[in-house]
C-alpha atoms as a PDB file:
ATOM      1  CA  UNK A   1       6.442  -0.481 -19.507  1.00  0.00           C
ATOM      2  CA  UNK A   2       6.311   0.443 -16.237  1.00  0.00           C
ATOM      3  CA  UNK A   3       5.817   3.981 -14.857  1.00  0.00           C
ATOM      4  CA  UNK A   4       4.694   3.796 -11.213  1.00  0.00           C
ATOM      5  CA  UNK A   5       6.567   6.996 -10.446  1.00  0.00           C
ATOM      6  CA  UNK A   6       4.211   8.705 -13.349  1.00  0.00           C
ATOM      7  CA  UNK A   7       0.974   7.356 -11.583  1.00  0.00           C
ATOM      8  CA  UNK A   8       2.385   7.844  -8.039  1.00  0.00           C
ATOM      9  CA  UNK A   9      -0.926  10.286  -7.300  1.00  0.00           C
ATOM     10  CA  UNK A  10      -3.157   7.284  -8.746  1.00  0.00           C
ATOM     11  CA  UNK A  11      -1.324   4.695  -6.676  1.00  0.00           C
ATOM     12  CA  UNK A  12      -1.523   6.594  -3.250  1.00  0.00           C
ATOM     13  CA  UNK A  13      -5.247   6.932  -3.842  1.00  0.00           C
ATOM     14  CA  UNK A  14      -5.308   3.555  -4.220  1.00  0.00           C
ATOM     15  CA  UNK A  15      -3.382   2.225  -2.049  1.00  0.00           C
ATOM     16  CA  UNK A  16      -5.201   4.759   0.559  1.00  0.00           C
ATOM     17  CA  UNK A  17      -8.618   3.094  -0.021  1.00  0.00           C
ATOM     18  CA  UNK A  18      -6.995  -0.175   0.190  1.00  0.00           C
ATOM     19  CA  UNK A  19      -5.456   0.389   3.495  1.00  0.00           C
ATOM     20  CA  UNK A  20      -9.075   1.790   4.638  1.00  0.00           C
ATOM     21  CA  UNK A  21     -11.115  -1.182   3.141  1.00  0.00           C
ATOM     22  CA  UNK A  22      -8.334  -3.651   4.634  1.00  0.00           C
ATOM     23  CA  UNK A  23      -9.424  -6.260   7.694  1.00  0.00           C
ATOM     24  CA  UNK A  24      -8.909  -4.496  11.068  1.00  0.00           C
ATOM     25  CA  UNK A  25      -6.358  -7.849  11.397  1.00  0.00           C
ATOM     26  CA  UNK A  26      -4.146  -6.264   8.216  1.00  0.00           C
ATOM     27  CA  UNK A  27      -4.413  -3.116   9.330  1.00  0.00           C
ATOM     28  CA  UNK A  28      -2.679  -3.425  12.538  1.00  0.00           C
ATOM     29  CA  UNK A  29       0.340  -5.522  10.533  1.00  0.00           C
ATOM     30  CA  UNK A  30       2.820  -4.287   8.452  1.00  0.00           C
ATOM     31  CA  UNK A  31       3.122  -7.429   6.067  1.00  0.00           C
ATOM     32  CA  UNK A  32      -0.300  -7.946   6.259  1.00  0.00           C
ATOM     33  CA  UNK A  33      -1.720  -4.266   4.940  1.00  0.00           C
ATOM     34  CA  UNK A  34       1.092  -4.786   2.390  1.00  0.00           C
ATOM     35  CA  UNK A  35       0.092  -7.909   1.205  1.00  0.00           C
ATOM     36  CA  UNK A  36      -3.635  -6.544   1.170  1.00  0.00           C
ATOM     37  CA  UNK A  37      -2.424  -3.808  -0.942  1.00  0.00           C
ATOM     38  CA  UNK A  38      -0.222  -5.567  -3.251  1.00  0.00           C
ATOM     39  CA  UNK A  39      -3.858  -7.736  -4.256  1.00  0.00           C
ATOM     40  CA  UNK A  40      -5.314  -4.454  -4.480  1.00  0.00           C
ATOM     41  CA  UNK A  41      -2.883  -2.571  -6.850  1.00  0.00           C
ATOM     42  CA  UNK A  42      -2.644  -5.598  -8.892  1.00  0.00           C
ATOM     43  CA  UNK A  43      -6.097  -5.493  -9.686  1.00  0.00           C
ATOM     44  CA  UNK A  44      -4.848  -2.286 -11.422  1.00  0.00           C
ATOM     45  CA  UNK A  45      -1.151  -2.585 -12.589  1.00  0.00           C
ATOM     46  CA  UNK A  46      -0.703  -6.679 -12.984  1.00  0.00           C
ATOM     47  CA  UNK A  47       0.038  -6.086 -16.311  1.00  0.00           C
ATOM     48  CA  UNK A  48       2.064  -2.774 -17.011  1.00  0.00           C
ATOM     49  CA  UNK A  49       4.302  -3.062 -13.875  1.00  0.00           C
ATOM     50  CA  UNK A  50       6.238  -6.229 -12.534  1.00  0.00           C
ATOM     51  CA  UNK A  51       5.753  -7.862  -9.097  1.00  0.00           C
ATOM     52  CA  UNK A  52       8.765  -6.542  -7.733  1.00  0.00           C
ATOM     53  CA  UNK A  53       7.945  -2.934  -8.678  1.00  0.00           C
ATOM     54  CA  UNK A  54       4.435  -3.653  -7.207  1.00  0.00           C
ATOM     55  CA  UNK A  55       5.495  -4.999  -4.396  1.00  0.00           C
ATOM     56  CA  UNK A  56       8.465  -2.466  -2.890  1.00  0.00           C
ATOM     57  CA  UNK A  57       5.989   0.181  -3.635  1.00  0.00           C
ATOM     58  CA  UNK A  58       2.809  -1.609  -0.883  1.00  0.00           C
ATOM     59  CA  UNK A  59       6.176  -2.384   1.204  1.00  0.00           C
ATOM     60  CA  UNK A  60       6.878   1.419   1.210  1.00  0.00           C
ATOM     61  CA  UNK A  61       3.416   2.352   1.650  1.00  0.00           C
ATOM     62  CA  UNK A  62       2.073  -0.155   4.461  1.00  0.00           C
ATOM     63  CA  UNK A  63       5.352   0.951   6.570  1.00  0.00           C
ATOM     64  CA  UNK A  64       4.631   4.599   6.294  1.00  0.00           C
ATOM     65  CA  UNK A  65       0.752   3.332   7.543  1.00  0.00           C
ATOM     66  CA  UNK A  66       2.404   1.620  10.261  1.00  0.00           C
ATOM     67  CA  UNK A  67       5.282   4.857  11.425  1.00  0.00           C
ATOM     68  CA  UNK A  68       1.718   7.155  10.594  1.00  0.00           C
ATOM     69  CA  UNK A  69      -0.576   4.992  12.864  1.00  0.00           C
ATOM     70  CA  UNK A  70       2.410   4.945  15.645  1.00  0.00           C
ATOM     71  CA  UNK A  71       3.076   8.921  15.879  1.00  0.00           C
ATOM     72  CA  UNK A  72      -1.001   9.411  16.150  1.00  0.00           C
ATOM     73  CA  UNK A  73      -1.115   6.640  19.181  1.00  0.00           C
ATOM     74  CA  UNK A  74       2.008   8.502  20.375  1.00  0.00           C
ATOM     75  CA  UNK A  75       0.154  11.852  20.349  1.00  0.00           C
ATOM     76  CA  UNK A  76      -3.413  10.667  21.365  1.00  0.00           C
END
C-alpha cells in the first residue's frame, strides 16, 4: 500500500540529500535530478509504492529544484 502523502516529511528529506549528493551534470537538469532521485527514493519505497507514484513525486520535486535554483540566480 502506498502512502507517499503519509511519509511526505521522509521523502523531502530524502529527496533533499539526493538532489545535494546528485552530479553537478543532474543538478543543472530537470530530467536528470529527477531521474537521480527516482534511483534514490527507490532505494527506499521500490516496494510499498509503484513507479508511477515514485516517479510524479521526483518529477514534482526536481522541477521545484529547478523554479528554486532559477529565483536564487534571479536574485543573486
Amino acid at each position: 500500500m502506498c502512502d507517499i502523502e503519509g511519509e511526505r516529511n521522509k521523502i523531502d528529506a530524502l529527496l533533499d540529500a539526493a538532489a545535494r549528493a546528485a552530479p553537478a551534470g543532474a543538478r543543472s537538469d530537470e530530467s536528470a535530478l529527477a531521474r537521480f532521485c527516482l534511483a534514490a527514493l527507490g532505494e527506499h519505497y521500490a516496494t510499498e509504492c509503484p513507479d508511477e507514484c515514485l516517479r510524479r513525486r521526483c518529477d514534482d520535486f526536481a522541477a521545484r529544484v529547478m523554479r528554486g535554483d532559477a529565483i536564487a540566480q534571479e536574485n543573486a
